[in-house]
Protein backbone atom coordinates (compact mmCIF):
# COMPACT_ATOMS: atom_id res chain seq x y z
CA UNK A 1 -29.13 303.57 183.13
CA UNK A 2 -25.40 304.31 181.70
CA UNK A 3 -27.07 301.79 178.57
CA UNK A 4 -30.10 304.21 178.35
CA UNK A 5 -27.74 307.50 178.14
CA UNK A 6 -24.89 306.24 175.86
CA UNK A 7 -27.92 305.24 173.62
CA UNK A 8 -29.92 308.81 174.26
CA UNK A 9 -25.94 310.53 173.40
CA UNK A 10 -25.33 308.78 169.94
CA UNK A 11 -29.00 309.62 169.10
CA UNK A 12 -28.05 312.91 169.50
CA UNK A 13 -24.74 312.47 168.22
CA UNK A 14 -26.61 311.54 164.93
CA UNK A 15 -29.31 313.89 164.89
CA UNK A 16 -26.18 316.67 164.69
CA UNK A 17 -24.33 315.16 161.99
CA UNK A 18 -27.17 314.90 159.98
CA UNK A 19 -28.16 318.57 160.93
CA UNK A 20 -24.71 319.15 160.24
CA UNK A 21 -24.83 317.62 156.67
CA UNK A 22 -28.12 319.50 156.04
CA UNK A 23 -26.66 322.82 156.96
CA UNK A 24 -23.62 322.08 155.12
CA UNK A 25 -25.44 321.39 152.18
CA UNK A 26 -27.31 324.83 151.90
CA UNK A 27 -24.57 326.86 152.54
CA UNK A 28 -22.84 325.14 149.61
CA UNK A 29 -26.14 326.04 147.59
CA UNK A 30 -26.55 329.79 149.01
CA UNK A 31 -22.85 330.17 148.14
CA UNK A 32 -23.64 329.56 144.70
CA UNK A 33 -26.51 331.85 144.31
CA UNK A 34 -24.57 334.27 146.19
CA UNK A 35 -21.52 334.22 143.68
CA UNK A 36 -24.45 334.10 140.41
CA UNK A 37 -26.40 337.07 142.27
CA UNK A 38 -23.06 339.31 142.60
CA UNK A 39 -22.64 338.35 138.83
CA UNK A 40 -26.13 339.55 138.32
CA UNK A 41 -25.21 342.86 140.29
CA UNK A 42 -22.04 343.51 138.72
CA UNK A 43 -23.70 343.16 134.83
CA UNK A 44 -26.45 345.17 135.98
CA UNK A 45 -24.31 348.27 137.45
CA UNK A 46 -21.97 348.25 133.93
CA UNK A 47 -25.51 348.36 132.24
CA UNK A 48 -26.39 351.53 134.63
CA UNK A 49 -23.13 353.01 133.62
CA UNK A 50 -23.75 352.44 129.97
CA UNK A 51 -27.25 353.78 130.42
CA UNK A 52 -26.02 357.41 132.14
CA UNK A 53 -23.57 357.60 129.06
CA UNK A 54 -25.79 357.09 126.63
CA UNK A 55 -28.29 359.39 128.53
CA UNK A 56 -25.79 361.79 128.63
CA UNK A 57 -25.20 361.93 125.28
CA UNK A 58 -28.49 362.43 124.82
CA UNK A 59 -28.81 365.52 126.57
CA UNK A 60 -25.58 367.01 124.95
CA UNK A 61 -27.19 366.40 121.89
CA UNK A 62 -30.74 367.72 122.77
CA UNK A 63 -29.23 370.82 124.53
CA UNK A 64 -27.20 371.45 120.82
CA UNK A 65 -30.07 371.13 118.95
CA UNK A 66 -31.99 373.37 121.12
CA UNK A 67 -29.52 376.21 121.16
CA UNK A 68 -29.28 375.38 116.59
CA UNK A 69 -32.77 376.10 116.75
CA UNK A 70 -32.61 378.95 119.48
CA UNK A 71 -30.18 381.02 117.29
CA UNK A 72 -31.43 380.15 114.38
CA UNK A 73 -34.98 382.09 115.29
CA UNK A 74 -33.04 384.69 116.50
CA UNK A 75 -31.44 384.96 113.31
CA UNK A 76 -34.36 384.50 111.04
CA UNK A 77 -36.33 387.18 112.90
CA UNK A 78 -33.77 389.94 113.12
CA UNK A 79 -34.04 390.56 109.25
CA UNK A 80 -38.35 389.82 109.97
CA UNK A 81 -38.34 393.37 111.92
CA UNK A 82 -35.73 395.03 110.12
C-alpha cells in the first residue's frame, strides 16, 4: 500500500511539473504578445494624435476660407446695391 501511494504521489508529482512547464511556456508566449500589442497601442495612439492635428488644421483652414469667401460676398455686393 505505501508502494501503491509513493507511486500514485510521483505520478502526480509529474503530471505538475509538466503542467508547470506548459503554463510556463504560455506565459512566456502571452508576455511577448503582450509587450508587441502595447507596441501596437502606443503607434496607434501617436497616429490618433497626428490625425487630430492634422484634422485640426483642417478646420482652421476651412473656417479661413469660409470667412475669405464670407467677406468677400459681402464686399462684392455692397457696391451691387449701391
Amino acid at each position: 500500500m505505501l508502494e501503491n501511494s509513493l507511486s500514485q504521489l510521483e505520478q502526480l508529482v509529474s503530471d505538475l511539473v509538466q503542467a508547470n512547464k506548459a503554463l510556463q511556456s504560455a506565459n512566456v508566449q502571452l508576455s511577448s504578445e503582450l509587450a508587441q500589442i502595447k507596441d501596437e497601442n502606443e503607434t496607434l495612439q501617436l497616429s490618433a494624435i497626428e490625425q487630430e492635428e492634422l484634422h485640426s488644421a483642417t478646420v482652421t483652414r476651412i473656417q479661413a476660407l469660409v470667412e475669405l469667401a464670407t467677406g468677400s460676398s459681402t464686399v462684392k455686393a455692397s457696391p451691387a446695391s449701391i
